[in-house]
Protein backbone atom coordinates (compact mmCIF):
# COMPACT_ATOMS: atom_id res chain seq x y z
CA UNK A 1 -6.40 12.82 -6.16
CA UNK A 2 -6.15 13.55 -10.13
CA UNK A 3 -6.56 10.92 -12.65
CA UNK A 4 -6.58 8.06 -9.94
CA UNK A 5 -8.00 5.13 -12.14
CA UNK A 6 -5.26 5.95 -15.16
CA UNK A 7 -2.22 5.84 -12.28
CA UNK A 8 -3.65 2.43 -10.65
CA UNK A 9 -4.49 0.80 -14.09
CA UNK A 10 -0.47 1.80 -15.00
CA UNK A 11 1.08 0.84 -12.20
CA UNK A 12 -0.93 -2.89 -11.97
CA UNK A 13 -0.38 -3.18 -15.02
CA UNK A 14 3.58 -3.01 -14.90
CA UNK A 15 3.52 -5.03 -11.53
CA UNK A 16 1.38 -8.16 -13.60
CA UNK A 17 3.11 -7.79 -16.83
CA UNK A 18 6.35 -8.04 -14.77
CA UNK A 19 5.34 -10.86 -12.85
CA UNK A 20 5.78 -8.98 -9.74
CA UNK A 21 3.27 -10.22 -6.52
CA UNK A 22 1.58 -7.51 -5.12
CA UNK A 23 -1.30 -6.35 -3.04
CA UNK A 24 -3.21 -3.27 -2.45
CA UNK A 25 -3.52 -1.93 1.00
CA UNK A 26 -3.75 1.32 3.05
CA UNK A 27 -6.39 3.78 1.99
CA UNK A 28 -6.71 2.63 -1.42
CA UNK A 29 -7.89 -0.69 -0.06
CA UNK A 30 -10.03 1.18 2.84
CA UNK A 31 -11.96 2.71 0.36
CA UNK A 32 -12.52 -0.63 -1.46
CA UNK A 33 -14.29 -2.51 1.57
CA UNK A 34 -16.00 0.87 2.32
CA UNK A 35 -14.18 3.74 3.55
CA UNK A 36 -15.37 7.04 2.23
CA UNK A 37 -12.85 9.33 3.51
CA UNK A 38 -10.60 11.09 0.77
CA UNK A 39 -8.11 9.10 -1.31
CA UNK A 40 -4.07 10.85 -1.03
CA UNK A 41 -2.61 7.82 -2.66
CA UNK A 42 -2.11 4.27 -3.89
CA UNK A 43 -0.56 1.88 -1.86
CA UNK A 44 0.71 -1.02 -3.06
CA UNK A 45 2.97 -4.03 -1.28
CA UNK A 46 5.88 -5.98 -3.35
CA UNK A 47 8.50 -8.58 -1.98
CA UNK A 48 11.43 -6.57 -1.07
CA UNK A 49 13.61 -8.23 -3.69
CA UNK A 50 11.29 -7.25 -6.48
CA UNK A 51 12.18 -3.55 -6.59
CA UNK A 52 15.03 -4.25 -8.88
CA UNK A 53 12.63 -5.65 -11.09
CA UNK A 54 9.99 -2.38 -11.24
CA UNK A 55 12.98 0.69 -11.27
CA UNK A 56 13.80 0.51 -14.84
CA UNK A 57 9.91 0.98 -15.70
CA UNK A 58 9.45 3.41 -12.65
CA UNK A 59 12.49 5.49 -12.67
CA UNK A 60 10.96 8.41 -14.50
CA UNK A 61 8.47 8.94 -11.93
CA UNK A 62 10.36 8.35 -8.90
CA UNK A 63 10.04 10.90 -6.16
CA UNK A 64 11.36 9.45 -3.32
CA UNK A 65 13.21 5.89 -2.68
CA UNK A 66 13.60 3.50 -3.10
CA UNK A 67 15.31 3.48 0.62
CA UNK A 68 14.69 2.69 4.40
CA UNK A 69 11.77 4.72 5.62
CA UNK A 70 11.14 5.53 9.39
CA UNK A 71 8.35 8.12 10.75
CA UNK A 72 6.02 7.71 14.31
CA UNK A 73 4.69 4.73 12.48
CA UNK A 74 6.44 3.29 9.77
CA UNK A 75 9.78 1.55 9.27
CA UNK A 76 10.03 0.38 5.96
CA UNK A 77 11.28 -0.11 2.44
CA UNK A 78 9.93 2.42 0.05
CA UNK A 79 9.63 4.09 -2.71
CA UNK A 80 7.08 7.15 -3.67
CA UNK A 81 6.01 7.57 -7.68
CA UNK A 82 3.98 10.60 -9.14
CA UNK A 83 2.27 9.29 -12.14
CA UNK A 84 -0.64 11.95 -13.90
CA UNK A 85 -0.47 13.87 -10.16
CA UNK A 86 -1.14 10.58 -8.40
CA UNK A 87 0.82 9.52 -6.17
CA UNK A 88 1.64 5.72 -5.61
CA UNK A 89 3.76 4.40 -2.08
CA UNK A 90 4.96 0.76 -3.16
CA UNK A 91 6.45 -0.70 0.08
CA UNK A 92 8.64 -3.77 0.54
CA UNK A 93 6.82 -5.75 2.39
CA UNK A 94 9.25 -8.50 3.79
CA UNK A 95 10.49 -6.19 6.18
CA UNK A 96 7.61 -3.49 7.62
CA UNK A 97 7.67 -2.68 11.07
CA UNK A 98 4.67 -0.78 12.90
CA UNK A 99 4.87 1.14 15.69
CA UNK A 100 2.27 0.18 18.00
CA UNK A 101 0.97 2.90 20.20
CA UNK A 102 -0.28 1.23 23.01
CA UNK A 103 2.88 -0.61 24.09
CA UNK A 104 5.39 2.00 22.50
CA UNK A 105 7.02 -1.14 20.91
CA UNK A 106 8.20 -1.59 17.21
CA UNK A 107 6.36 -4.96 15.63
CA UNK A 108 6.70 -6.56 12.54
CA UNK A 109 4.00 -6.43 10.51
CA UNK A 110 2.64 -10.23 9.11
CA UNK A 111 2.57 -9.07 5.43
CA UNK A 112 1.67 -12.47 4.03
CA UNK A 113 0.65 -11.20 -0.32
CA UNK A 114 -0.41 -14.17 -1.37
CA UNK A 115 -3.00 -14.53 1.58
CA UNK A 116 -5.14 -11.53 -0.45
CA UNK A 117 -8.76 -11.25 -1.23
CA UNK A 118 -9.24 -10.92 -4.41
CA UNK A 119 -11.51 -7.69 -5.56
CA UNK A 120 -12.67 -6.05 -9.01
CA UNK A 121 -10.69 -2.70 -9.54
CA UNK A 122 -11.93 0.03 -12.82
CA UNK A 123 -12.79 -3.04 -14.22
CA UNK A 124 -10.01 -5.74 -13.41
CA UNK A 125 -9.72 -7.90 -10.35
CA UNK A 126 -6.38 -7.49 -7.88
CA UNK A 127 -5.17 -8.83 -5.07
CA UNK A 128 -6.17 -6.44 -2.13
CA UNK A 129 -4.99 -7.05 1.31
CA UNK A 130 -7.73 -8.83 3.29
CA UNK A 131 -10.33 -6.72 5.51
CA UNK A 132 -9.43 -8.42 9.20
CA UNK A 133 -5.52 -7.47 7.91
CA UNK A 134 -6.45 -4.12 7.31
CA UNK A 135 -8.46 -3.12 10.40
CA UNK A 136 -5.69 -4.72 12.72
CA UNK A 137 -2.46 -2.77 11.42
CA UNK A 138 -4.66 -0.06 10.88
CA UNK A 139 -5.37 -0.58 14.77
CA UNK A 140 -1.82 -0.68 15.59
CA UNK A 141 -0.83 2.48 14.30
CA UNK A 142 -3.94 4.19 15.15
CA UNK A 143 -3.38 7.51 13.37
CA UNK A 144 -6.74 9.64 13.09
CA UNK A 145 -7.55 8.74 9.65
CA UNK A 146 -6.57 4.95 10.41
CA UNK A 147 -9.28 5.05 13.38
CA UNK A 148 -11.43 6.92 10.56
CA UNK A 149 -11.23 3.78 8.32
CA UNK A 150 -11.79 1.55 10.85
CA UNK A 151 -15.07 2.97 12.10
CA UNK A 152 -16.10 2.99 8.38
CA UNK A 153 -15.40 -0.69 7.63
CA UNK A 154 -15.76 -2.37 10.65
């Protein structure tokens, strides 16, 4: 995606200088601990109660949410923002539910932020959601580019 490294440095930046916990996960994170497949956006987990917070330095880019959020895989809290072409997901994370494939059962989804590895980012270091986390949601949900990450990390 376009101008990738100006949209994450913006967005952290508004999440620390707001005092909002976060963590980066999905493919963004992937691609930290060694995926190389390509990049379609930014995710990023906050509290649930800490949207309030964010929409009034957000709103502008907002395409989507924030609001409930269900798909094959996903039941969540989120919100979609287009900053420079980049897309960024931020997604509540109090309340995630996976859908797990092999037992056709919704599970929540232990989103624990402050249990994060911490990992150098274009320069500054962020919270990223830990590597054994990753793999085993990714696991879960077991789309094809989630198996494609996990092959690569693993």
């Amino acid at each position: 995606m376009e101008n990738t490294e100006k949209a994450f440095k913006w967005i952290v930046g508004l999440l620390k200088s707001n005092k909002i916990p976060f963590q980066i996960s999905g493919g963004f994170a992937a691609r930290l601990y060694g995926s190389t497949r390509p990049l379609f956006d930014i995710d990023i987990d906050i509290p649930d109660n800490s949207f309030y917070k964010l929409i009034p330095f957000v709103q502008n880019y907002i395409v989507y949410g924030p609001e409930r959020f269900q798909d094959e895989c996903w039941d969540l809290l989120l919100m979609t923002l287009k900053y420079e072409n980049q897309e960024i997901d931020i997604s509540g994370c109090d309340t995630i539910k996976l859908f797990n494939r092999e037992t056709k059962q919704w599970e929540p989804c232990d989103e624990d932020i402050n249990d994060v590895t911490e990992i150098k980012v274009y320069d500054e270091k962020v919270p990223v959601i830990k590597k054994q986390k990753l793999i085993a949601y990714k696991n879960v949900i077991r789309r094809p580019t989630d198996l494609e990450d996990i092959e690569m990390i693993s």
